[in-house]
C-alpha atoms as a PDB file:
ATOM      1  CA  UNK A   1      20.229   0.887   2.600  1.00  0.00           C
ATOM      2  CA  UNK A   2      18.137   0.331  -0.436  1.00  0.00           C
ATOM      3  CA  UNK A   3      17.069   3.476  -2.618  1.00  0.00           C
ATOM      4  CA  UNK A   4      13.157   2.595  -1.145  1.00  0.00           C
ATOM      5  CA  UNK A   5      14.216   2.816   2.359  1.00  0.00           C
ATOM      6  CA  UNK A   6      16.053   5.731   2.107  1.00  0.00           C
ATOM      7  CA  UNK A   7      12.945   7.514   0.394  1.00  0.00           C
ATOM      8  CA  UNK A   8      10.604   5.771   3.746  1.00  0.00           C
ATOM      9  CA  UNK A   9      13.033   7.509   5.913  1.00  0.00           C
ATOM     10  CA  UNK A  10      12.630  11.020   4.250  1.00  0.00           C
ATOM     11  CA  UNK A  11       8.896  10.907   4.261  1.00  0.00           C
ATOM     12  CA  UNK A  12       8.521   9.690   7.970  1.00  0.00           C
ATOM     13  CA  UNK A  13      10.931  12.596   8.593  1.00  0.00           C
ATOM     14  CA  UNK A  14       8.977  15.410   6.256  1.00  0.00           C
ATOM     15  CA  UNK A  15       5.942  13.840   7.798  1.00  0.00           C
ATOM     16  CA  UNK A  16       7.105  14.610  11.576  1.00  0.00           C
ATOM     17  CA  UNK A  17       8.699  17.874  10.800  1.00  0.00           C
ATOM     18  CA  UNK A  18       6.247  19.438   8.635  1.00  0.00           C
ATOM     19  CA  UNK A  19       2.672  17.896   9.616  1.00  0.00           C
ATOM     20  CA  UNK A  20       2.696  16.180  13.095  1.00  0.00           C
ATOM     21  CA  UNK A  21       5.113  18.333  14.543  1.00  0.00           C
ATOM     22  CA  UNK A  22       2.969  21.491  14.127  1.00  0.00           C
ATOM     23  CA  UNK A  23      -0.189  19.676  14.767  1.00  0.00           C
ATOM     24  CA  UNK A  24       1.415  19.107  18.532  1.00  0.00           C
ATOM     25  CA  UNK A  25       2.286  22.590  18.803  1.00  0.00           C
ATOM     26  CA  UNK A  26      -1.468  23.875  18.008  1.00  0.00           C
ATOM     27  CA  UNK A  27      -2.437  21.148  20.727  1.00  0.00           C
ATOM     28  CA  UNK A  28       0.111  22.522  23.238  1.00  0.00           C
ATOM     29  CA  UNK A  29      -1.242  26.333  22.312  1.00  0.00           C
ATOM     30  CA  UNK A  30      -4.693  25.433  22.856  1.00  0.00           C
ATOM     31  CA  UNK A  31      -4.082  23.681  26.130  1.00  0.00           C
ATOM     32  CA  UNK A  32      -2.077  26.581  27.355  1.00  0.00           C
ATOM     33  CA  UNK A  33      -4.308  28.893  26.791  1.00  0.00           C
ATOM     34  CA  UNK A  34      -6.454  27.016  29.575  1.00  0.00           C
ATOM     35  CA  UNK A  35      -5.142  28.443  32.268  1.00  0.00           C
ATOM     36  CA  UNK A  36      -2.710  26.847  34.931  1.00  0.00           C
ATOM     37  CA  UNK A  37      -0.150  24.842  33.069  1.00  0.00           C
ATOM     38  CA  UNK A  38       1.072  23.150  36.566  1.00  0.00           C
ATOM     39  CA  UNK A  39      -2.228  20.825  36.495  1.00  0.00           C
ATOM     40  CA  UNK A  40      -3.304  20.873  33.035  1.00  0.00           C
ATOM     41  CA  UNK A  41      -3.207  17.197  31.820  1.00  0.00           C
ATOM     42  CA  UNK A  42      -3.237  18.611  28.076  1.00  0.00           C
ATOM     43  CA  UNK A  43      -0.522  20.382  28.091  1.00  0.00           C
ATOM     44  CA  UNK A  44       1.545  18.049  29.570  1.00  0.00           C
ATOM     45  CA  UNK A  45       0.807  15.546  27.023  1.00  0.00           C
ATOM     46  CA  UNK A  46       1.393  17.639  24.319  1.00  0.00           C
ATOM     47  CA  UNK A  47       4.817  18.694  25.405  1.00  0.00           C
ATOM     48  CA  UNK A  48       5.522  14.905  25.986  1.00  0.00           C
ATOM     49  CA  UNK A  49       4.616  14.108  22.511  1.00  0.00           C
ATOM     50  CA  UNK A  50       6.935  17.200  21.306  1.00  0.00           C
ATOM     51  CA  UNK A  51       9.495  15.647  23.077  1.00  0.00           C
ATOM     52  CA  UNK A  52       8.932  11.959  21.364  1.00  0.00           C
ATOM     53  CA  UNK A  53       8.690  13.739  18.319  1.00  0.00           C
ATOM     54  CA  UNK A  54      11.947  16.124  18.192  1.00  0.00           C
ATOM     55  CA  UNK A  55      13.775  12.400  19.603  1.00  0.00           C
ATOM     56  CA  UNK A  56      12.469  11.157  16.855  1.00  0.00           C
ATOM     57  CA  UNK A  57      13.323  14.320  14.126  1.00  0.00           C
ATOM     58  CA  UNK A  58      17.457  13.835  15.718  1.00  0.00           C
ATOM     59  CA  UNK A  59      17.577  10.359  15.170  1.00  0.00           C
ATOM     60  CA  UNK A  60      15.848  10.213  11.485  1.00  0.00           C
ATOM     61  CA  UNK A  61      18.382  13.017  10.712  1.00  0.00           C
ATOM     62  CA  UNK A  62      21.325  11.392  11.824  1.00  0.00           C
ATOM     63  CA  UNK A  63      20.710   8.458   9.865  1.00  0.00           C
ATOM     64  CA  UNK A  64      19.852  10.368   6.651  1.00  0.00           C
ATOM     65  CA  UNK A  65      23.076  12.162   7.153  1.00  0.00           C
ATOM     66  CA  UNK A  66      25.256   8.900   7.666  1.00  0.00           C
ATOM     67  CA  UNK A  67      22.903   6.629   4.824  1.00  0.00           C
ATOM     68  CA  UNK A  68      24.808   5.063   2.342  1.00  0.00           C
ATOM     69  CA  UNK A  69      22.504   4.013  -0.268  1.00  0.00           C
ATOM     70  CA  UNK A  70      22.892   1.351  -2.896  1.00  0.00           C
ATOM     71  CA  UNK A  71      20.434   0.205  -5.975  1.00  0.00           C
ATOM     72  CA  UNK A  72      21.043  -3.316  -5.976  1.00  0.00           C
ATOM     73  CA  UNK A  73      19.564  -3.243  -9.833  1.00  0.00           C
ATOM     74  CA  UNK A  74      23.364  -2.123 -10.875  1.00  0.00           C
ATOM     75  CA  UNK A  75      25.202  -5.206  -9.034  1.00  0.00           C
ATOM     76  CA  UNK A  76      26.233  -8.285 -11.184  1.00  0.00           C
ATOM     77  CA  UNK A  77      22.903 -10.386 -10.823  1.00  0.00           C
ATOM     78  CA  UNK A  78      25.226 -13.534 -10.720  1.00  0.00           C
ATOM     79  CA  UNK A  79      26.687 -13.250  -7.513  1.00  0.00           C
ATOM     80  CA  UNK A  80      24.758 -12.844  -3.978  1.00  0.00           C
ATOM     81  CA  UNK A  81      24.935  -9.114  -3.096  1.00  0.00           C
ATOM     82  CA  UNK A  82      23.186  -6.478  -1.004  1.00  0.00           C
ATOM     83  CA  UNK A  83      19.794  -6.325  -2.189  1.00  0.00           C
ATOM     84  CA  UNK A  84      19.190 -10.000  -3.120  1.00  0.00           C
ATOM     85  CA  UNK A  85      16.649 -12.485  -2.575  1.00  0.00           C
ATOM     86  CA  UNK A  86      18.231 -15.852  -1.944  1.00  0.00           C
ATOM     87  CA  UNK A  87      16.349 -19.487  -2.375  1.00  0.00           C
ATOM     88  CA  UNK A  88      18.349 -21.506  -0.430  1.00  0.00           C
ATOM     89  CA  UNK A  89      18.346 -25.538   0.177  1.00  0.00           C
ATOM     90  CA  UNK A  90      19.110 -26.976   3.916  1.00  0.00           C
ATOM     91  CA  UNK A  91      21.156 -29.599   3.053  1.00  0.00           C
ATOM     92  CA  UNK A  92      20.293 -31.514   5.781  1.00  0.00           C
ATOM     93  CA  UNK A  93      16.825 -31.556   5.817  1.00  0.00           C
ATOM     94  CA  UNK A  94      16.294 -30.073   1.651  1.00  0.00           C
ATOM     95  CA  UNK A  95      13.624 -27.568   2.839  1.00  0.00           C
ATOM     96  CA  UNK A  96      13.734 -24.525   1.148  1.00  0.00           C
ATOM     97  CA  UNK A  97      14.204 -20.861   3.105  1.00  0.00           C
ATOM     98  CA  UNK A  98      14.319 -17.730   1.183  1.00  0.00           C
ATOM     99  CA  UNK A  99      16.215 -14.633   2.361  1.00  0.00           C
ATOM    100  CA  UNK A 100      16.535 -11.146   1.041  1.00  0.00           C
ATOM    101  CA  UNK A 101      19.873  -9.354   2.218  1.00  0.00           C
ATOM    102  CA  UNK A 102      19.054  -5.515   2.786  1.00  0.00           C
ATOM    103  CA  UNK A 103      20.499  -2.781   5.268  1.00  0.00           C
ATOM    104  CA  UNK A 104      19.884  -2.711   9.246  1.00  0.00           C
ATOM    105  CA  UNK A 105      17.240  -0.774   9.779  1.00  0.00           C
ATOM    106  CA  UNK A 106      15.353  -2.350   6.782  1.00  0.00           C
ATOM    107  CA  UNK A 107      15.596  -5.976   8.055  1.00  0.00           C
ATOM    108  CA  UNK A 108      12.837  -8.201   9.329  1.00  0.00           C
ATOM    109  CA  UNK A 109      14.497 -11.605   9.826  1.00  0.00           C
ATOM    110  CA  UNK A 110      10.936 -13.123  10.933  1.00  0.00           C
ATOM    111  CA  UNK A 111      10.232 -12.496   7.558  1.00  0.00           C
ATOM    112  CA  UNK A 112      13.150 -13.277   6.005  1.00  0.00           C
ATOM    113  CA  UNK A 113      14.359  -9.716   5.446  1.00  0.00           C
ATOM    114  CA  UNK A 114      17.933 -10.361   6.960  1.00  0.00           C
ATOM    115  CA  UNK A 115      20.551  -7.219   7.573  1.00  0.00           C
ATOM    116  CA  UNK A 116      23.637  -7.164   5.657  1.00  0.00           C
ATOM    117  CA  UNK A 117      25.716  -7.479   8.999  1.00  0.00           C
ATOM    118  CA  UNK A 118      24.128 -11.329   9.450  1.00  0.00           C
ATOM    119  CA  UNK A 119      26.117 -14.368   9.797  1.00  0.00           C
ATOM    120  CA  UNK A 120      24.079 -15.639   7.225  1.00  0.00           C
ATOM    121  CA  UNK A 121      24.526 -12.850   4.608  1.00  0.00           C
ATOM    122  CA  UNK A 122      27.676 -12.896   5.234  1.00  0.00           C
ATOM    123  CA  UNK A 123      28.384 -16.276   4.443  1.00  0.00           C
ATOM    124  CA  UNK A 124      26.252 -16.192   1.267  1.00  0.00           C
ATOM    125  CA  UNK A 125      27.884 -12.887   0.009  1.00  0.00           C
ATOM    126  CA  UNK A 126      29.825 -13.315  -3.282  1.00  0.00           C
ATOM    127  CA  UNK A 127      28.620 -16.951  -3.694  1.00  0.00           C
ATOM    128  CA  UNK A 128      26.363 -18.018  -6.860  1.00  0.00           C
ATOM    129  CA  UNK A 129      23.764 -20.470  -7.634  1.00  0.00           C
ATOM    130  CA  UNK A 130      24.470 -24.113  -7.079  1.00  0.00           C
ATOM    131  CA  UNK A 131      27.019 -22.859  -4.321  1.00  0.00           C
ATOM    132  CA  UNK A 132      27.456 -24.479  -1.171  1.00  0.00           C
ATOM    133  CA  UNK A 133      28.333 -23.114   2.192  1.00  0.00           C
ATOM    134  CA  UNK A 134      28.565 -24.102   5.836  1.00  0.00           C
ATOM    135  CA  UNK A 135      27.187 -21.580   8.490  1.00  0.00           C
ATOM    136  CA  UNK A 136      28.527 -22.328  11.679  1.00  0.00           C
ATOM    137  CA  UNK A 137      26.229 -21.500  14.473  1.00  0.00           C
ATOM    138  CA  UNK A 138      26.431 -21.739  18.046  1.00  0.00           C
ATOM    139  CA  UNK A 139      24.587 -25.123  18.431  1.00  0.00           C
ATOM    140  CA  UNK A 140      26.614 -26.825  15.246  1.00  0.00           C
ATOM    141  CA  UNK A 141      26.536 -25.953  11.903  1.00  0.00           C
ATOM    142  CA  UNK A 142      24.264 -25.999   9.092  1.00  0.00           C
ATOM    143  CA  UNK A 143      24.956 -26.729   5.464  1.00  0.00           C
ATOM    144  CA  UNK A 144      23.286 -24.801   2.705  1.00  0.00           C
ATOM    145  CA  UNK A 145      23.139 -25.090  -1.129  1.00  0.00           C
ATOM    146  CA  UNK A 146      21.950 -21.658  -2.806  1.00  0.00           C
ATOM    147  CA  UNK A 147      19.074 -22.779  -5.246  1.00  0.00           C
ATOM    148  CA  UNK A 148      18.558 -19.463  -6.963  1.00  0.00           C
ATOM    149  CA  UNK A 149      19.551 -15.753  -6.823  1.00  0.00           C
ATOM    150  CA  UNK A 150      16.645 -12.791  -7.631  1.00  0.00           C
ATOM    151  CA  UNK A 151      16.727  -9.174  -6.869  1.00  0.00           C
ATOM    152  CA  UNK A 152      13.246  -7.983  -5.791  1.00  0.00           C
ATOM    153  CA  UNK A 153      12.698  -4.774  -4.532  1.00  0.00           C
ATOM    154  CA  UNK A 154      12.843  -5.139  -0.644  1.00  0.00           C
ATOM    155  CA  UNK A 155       9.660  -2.217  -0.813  1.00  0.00           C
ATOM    156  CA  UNK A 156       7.840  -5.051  -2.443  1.00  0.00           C
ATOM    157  CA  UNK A 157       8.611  -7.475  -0.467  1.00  0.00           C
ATOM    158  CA  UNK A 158       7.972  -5.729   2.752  1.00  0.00           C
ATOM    159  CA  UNK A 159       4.663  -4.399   1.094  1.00  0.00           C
ATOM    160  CA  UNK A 160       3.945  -8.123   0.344  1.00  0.00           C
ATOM    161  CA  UNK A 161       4.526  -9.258   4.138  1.00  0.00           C
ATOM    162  CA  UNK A 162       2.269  -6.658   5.238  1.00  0.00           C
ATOM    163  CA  UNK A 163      -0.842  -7.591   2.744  1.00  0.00           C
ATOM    164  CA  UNK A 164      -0.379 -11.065   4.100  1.00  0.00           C
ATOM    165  CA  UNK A 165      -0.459 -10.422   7.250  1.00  0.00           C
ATOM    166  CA  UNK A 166      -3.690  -8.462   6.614  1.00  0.00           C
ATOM    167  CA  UNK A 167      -5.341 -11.232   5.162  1.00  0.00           C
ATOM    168  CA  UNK A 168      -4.243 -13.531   7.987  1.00  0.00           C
ATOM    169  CA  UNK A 169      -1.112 -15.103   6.654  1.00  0.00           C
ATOM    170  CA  UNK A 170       1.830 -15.922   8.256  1.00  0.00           C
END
């Protein structure tokens, strides 16, 4: 995963553990303290969220344990590597589709923010500009030409996505 979504991870974590987390527990307190837990709506909830939450806590923690982080800024800018933003050309048709390669849990293919582990990452990986390739897909295949290769910070990106979507962009 990218540097930025290794730092989104830590701060949803630090958020949970040391803000929300407590928060839940005052809520819990305060509902117990009203008197039979066995019908008390409140303090159901609250031990319901607790549970959501420590899910939560495990499974951030596991995956800060087992990240492997990479700055894509270090990689040879002339190849297609983790971390890049691809212009590519359909062949067939010449429209234009842009793709930035980042790690699993980053990705947002409907926005172009494909996972390393893709078929179509890994068929552009290593390649350069002016590079052709053929993905082959289930219905056929599709022929590609890669028109240029950027590295943007996949924070910005997703960051731009987001303020588009605010304003009513696609």
């Amino acid at each position: 995963m990218t540097p930025e979504g290794y730092d989104l991870l830590l701060q949803e974590f630090k958020f949970l553990k040391d803000d929300e987390k407590p928060r839940v527990n005052r809520e819990k307190q305060v509902a117990a303290e009203q008197g039979d837990r066995s019908e008390n709506a409140e303090y159901h909830a609250a031990k319901e969220k607790l549970r959501h939450i420590d899910k939560r806590l495990f499974y951030l923690n596991s995956i800060i344990e087992r990240a492997q982080i990479i700055d894509p800024s270090g990689l040879d800018g002339e190849r297609v590597h983790f971390g890049s933003t691809i212009t590519l050309i359909d062949l067939a048709s010449e429209d234009e589709e842009r793709y930035s390669i980042c790690g699993v849990l980053e990705s947002e293919p409907e926005h172009g923010l494909i996972s390393i582990h893709a078929p179509l990452a890994r068929a552009m990986l290593g390649k350069r500009e002016g590079d052709e390739f053929i993905l082959r897909l289930p219905n056929g295949k599709k022929e590609y030409e890669i028109e240029s290769i950027e590295y943007i910070s996949i924070f910005s990106l997703k960051k731009n996505i987001r303020s588009q979507k605010d304003f009513g962009f696609k």
